[in-house]
Protein backbone atom coordinates (compact mmCIF):
# COMPACT_ATOMS: atom_id res chain seq x y z
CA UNK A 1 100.01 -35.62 347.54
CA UNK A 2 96.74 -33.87 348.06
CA UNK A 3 93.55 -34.88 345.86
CA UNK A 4 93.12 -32.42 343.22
CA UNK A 5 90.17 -30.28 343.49
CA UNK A 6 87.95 -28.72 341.20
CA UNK A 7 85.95 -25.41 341.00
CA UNK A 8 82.40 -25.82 342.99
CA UNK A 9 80.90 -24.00 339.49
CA UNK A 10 82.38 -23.97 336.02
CA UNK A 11 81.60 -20.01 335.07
CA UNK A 12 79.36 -19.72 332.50
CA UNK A 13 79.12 -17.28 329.58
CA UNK A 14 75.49 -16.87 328.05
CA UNK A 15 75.12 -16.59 323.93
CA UNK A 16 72.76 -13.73 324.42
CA UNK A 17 75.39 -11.59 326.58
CA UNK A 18 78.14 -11.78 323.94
CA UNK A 19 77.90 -10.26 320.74
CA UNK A 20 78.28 -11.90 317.03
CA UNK A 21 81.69 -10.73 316.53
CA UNK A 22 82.79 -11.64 319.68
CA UNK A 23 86.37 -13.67 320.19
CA UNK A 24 85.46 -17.11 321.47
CA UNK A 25 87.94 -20.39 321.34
CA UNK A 26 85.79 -23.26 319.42
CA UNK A 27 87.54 -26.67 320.65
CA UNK A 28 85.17 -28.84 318.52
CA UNK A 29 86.97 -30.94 315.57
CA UNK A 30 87.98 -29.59 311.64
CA UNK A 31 84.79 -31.08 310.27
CA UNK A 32 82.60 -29.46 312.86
CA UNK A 33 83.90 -26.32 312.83
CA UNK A 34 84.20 -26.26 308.65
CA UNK A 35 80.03 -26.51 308.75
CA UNK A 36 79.32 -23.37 311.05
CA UNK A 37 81.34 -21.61 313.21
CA UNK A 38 81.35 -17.96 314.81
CA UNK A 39 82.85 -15.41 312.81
CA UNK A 40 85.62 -14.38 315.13
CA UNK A 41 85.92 -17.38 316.31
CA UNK A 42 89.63 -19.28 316.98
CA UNK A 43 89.52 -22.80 316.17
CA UNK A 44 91.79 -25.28 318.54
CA UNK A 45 90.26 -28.66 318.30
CA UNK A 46 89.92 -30.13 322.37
CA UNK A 47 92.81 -32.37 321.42
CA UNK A 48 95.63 -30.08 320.43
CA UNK A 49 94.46 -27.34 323.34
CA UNK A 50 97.46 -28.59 325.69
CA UNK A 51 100.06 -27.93 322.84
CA UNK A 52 98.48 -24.29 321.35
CA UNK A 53 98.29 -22.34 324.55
CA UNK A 54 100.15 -19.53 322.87
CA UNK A 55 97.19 -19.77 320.07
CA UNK A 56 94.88 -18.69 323.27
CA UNK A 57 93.66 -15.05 322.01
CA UNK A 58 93.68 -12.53 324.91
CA UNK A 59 90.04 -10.79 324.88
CA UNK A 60 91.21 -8.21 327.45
CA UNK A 61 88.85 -10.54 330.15
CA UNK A 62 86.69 -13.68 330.12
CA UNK A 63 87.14 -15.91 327.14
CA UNK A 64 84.24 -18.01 326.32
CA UNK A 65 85.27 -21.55 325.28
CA UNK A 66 82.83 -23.38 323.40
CA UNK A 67 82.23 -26.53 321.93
CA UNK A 68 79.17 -27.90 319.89
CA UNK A 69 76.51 -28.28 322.78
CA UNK A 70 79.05 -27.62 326.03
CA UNK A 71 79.99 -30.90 327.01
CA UNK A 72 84.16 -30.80 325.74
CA UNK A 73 83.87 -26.98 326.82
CA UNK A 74 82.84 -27.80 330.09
CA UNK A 75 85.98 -29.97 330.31
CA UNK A 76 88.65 -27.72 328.37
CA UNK A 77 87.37 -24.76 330.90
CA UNK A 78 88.10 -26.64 333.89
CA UNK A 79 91.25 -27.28 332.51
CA UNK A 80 92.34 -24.27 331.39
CA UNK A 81 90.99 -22.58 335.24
CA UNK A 82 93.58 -25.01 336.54
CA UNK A 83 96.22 -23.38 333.91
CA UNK A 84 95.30 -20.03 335.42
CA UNK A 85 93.72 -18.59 332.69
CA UNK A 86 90.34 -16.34 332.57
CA UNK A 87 87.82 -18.54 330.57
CA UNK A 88 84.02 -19.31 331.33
CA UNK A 89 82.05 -22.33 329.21
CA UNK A 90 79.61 -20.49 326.74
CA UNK A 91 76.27 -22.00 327.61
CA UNK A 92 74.61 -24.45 325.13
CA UNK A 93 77.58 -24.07 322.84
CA UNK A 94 77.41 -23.43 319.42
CA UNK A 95 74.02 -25.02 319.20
CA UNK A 96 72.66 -22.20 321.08
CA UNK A 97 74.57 -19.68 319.44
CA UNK A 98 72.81 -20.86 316.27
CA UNK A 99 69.30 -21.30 318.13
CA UNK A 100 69.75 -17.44 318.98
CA UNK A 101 70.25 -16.27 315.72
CA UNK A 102 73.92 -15.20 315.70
CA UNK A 103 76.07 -14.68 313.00
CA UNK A 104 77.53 -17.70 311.55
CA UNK A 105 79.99 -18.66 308.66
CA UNK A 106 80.90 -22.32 307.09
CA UNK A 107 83.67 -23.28 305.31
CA UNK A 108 81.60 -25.34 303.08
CA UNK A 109 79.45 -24.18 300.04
CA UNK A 110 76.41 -25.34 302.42
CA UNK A 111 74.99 -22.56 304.53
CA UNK A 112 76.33 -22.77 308.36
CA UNK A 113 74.96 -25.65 310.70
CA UNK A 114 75.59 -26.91 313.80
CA UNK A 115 75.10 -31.25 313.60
């Protein structure tokens, strides 16, 4: 059996190129995405990804996949490559989607953060 290889480059998707209401999948757990999350976003928590690939929205091209500074994206994009889908990391995660100013909601009575 042949090693498995990985992309040379994980694609990237930049906050500032998408808009606030765009469709991105947040991986990051319940009590991360109930404090701030995008607006359109789809929640799958990292861990339940393998079993909620018919969850996956279809954008019509690239979905971003984001997590709350890129680290589990980075991961759950290489993985999801490998599945043969069309998904790029968002850059900086939801920590830069907050540090650019783009829409966010909470689930919580506490306006939307990003710990």
């Amino acid at each position: 059996m042949g090693a498995m290889t990985e992309p040379a480059e994980i694609p990237q998707i930049s906050v500032t190129s998408l808009p606030d209401d765009a469709v991105i999948l947040d991986i990051r757990e319940q009590d991360e995405w109930d404090r701030g999350h995008a607006p359109n976003a789809i929640h799958i928590p990292s861990g339940q990804l393998a079993d909620r690939l018919a969850d996956l929205p279809d954008v019509g091209g690239t979905l971003a996949i984001s997590c709350r500074s890129g680290g589990r994206a980075t991961r759950a994009t290489t993985w999801l490559l490998a599945q043969g889908y069309d998904v790029a990391n968002l850059t900086g995660g939801m920590r830069a989607w907050l540090a650019e100013g783009k829409t966010m909601e909470s689930a919580t009575d506490a306006p939307p953060e990003v710990p």
